[in-house]
C-alpha atoms as a PDB file:
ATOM      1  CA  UNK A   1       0.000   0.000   0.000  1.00  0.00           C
ATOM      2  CA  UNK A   2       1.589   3.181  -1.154  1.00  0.00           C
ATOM      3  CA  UNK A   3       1.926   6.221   1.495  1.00  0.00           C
ATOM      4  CA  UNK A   4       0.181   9.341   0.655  1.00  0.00           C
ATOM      5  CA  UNK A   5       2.454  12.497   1.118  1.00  0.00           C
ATOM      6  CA  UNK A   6       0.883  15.488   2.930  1.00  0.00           C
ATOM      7  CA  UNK A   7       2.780  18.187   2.615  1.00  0.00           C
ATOM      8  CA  UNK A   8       3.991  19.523   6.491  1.00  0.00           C
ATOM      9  CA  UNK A   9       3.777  22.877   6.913  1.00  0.00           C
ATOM     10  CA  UNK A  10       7.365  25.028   7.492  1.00  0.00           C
ATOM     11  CA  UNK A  11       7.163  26.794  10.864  1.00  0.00           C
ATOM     12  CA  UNK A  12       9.707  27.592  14.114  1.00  0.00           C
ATOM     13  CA  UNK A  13       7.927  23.908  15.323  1.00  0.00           C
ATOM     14  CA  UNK A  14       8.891  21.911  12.446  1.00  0.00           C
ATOM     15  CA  UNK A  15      12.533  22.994  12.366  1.00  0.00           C
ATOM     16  CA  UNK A  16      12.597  22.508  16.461  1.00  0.00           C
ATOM     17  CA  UNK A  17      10.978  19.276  16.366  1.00  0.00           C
ATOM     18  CA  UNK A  18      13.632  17.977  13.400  1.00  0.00           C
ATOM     19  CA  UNK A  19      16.788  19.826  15.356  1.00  0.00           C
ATOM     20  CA  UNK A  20      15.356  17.771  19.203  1.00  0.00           C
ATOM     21  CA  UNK A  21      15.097  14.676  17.317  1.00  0.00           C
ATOM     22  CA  UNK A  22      18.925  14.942  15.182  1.00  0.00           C
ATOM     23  CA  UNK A  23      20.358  15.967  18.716  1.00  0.00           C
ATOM     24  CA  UNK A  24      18.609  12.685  20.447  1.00  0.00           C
ATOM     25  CA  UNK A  25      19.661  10.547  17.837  1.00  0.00           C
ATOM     26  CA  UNK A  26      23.609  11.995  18.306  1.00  0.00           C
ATOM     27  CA  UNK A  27      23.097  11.247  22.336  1.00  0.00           C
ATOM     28  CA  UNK A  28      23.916  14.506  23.262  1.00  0.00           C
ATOM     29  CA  UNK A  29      23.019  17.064  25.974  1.00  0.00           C
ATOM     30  CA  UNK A  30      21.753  19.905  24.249  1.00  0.00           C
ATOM     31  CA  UNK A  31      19.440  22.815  24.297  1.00  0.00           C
ATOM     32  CA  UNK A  32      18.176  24.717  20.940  1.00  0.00           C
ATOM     33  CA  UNK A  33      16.525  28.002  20.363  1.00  0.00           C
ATOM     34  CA  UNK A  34      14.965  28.992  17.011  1.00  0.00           C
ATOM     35  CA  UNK A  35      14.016  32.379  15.490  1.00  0.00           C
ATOM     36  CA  UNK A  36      12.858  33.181  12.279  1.00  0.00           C
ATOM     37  CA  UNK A  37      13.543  36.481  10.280  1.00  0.00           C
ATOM     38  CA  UNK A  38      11.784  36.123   6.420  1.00  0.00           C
ATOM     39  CA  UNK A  39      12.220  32.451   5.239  1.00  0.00           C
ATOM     40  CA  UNK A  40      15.791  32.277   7.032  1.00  0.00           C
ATOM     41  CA  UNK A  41      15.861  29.986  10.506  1.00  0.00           C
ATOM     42  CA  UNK A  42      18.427  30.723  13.012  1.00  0.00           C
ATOM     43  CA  UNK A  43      19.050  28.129  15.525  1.00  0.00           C
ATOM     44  CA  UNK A  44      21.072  28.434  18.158  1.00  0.00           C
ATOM     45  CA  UNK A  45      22.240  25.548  20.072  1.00  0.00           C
ATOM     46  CA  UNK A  46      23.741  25.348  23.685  1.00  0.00           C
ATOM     47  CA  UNK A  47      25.393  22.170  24.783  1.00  0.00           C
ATOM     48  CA  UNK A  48      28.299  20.791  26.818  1.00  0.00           C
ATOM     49  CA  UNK A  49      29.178  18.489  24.266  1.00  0.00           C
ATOM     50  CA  UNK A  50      29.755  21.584  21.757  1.00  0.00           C
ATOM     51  CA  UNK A  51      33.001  20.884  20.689  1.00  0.00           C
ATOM     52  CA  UNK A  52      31.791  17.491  19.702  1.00  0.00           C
ATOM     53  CA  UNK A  53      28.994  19.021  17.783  1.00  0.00           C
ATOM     54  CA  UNK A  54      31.057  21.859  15.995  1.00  0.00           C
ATOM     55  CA  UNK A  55      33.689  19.555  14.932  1.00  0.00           C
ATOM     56  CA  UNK A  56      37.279  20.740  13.359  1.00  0.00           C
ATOM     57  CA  UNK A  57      37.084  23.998  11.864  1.00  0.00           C
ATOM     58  CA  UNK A  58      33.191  23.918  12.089  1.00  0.00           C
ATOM     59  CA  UNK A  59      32.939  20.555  10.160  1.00  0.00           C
ATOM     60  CA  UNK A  60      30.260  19.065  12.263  1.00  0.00           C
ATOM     61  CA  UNK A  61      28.793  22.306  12.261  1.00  0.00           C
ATOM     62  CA  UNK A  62      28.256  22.418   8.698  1.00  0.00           C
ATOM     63  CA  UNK A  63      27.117  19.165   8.230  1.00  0.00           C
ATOM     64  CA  UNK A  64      24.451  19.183  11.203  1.00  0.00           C
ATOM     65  CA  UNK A  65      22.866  22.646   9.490  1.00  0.00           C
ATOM     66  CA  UNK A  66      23.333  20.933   5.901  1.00  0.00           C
ATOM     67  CA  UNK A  67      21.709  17.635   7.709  1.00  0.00           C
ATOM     68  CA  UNK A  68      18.770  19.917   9.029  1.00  0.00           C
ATOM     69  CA  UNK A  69      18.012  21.510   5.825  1.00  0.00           C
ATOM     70  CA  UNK A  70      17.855  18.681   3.761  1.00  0.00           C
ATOM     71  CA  UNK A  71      15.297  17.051   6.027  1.00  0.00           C
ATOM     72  CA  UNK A  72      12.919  20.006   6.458  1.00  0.00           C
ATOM     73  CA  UNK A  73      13.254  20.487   2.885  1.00  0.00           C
ATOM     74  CA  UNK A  74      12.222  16.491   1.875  1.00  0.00           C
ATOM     75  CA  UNK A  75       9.715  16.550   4.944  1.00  0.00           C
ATOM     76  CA  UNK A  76       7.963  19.734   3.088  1.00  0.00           C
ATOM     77  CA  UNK A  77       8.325  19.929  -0.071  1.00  0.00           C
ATOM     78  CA  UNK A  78       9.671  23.311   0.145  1.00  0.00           C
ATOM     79  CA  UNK A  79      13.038  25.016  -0.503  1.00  0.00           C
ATOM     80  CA  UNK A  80      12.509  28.402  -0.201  1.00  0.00           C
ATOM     81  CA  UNK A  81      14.119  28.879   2.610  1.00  0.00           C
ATOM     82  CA  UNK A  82      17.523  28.865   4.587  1.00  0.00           C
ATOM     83  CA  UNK A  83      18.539  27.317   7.483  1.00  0.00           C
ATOM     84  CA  UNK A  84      21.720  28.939   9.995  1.00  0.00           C
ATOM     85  CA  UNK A  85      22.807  26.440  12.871  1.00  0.00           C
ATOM     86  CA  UNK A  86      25.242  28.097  15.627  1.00  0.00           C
ATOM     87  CA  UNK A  87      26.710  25.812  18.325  1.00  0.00           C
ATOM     88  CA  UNK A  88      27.368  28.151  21.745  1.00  0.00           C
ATOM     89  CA  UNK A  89      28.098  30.957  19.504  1.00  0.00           C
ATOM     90  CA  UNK A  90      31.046  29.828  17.923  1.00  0.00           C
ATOM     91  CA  UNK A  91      29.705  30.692  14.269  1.00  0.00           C
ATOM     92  CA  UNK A  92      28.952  34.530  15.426  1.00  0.00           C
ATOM     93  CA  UNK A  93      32.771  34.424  17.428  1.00  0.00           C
ATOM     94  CA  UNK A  94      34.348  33.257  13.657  1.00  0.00           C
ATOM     95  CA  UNK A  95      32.233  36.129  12.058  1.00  0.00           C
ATOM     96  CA  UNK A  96      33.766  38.711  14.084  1.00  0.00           C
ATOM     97  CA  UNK A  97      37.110  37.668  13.805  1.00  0.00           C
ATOM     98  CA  UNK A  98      36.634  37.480   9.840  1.00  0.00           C
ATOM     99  CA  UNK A  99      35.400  41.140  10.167  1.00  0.00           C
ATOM    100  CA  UNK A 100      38.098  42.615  12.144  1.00  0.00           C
ATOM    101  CA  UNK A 101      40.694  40.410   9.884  1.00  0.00           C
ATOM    102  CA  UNK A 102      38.555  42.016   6.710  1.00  0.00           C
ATOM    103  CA  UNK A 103      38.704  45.796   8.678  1.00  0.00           C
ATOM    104  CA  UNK A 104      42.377  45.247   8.963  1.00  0.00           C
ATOM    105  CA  UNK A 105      43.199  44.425   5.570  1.00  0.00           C
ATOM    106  CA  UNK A 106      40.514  46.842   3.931  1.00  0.00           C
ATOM    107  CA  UNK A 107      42.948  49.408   6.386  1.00  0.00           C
ATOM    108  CA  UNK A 108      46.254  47.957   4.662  1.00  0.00           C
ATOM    109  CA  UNK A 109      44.547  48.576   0.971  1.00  0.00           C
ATOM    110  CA  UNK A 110      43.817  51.568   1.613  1.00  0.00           C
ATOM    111  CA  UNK A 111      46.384  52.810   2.769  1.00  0.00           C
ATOM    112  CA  UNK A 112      48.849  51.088   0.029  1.00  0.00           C
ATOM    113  CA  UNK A 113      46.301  51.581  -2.448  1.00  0.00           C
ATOM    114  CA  UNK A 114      47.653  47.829  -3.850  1.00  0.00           C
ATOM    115  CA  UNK A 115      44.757  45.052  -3.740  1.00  0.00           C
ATOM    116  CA  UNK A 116      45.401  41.980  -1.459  1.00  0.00           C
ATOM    117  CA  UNK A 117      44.438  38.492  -2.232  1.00  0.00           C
ATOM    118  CA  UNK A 118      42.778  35.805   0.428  1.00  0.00           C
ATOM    119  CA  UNK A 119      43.277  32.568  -0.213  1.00  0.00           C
ATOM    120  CA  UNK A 120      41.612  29.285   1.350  1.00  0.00           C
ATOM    121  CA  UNK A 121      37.916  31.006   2.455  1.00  0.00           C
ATOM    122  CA  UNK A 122      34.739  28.644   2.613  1.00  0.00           C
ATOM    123  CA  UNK A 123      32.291  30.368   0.552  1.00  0.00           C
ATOM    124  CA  UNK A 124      30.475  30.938   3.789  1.00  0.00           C
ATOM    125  CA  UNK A 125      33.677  33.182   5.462  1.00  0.00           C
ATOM    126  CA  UNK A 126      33.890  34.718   1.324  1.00  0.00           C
ATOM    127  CA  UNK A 127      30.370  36.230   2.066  1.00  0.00           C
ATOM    128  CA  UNK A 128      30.821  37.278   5.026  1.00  0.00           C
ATOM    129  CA  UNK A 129      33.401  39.607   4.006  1.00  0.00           C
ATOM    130  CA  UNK A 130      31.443  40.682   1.370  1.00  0.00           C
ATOM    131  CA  UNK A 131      28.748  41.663   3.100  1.00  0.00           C
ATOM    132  CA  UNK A 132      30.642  43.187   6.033  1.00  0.00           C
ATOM    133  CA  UNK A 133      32.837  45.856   3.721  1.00  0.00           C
ATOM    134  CA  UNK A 134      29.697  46.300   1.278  1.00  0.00           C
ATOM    135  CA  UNK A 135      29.303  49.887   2.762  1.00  0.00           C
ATOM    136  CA  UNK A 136      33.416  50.605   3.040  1.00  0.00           C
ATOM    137  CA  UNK A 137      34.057  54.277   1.604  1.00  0.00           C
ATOM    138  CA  UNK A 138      37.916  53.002   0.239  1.00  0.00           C
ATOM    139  CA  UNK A 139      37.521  49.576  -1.028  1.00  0.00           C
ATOM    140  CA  UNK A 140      35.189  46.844  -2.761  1.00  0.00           C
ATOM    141  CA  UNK A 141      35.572  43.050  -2.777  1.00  0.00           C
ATOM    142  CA  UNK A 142      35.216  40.284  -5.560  1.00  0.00           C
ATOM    143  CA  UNK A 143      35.457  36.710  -5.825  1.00  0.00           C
ATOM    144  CA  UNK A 144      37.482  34.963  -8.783  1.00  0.00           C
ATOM    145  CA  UNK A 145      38.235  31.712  -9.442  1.00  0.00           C
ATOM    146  CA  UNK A 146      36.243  28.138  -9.886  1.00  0.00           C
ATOM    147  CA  UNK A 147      35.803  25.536  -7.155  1.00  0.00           C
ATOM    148  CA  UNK A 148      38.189  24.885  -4.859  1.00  0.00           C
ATOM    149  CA  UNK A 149      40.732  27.261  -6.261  1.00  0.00           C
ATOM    150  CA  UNK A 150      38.071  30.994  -5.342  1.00  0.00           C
ATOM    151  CA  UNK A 151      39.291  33.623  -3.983  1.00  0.00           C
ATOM    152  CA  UNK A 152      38.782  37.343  -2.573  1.00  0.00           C
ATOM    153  CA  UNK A 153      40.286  40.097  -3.515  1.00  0.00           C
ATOM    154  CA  UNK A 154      39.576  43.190  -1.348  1.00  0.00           C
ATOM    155  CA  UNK A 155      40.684  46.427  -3.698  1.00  0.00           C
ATOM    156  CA  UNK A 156      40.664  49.919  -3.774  1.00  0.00           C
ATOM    157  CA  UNK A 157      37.464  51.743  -5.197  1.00  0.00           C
END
């Protein structure tokens, strides 16, 4: 007998039911809160097993949040949306060191008025630059590059 598939709704539940049950099934202590700006859910998880959960270099991490979003998205049929998972804040702590690293170079080019080159980014640390010197008076960024082998280049205006 074939299952009919009802189509579950996308709401703050959904995603906290999925993130209780992938936390249960990793038999881990762990408490999650989840907020919702547009179609984008933030969750932010608090556990003493967080190094466990965030991995090297946020490898865990990413893989819980890609985990996540690839149930919700099968369980509803829906993928207009995005999905951010933070473990004790260490995603927020990595942004602000890739802004004050991206304030410090923008400072350098500036200054020199010659371009500088960062190697080695996660598309995810990439955009974050971007978006963080967006607004910067004395320089602009771009990506170049295929694959593995992107980069950044923060230059002068």
């Amino acid at each position: 007998m074939a299952k009919t598939q009802v189509n579950t709704k996308l709401d703050e539940n959904l995603v906290a039911q999925n993130v209780k049950e992938l936390i249960e099934l990793l038999d881990v202590s762990a408490t999650a809160e989840i907020s919702k700006i547009d179609n984008t859910y933030f969750v932010d998880v608090s556990s003493k097993d967080s190094s466990l959960l965030i991995g090297k270099l946020g490898a865990n991490l990413e893989s819980l949040q890609f985990i996540l979003a690839v149930r919700l998205k099968s369980q509803t049929k829906n993928d207009d949306f995005e999905v951010f998972l933070d473990i004790d804040g260490w995603r927020k702590q990595k942004e602000q060191r890739l802004e004050k690293m991206a304030d410090s170079i923008a400072g350098r080019v500036e200054e020199t008025g010659k371009e500088e080159i960062l190697y080695n980014l996660k598309p995810s640390e990439r955009r974050v630059i971007h978006a963080y010197l967006t607004n910067h008076p004395a320089v602009t960024t771009i990506s170049e590059g295929e694959g593995d082998s992107r980069y950044l280049i923060i230059k002068p205006k």
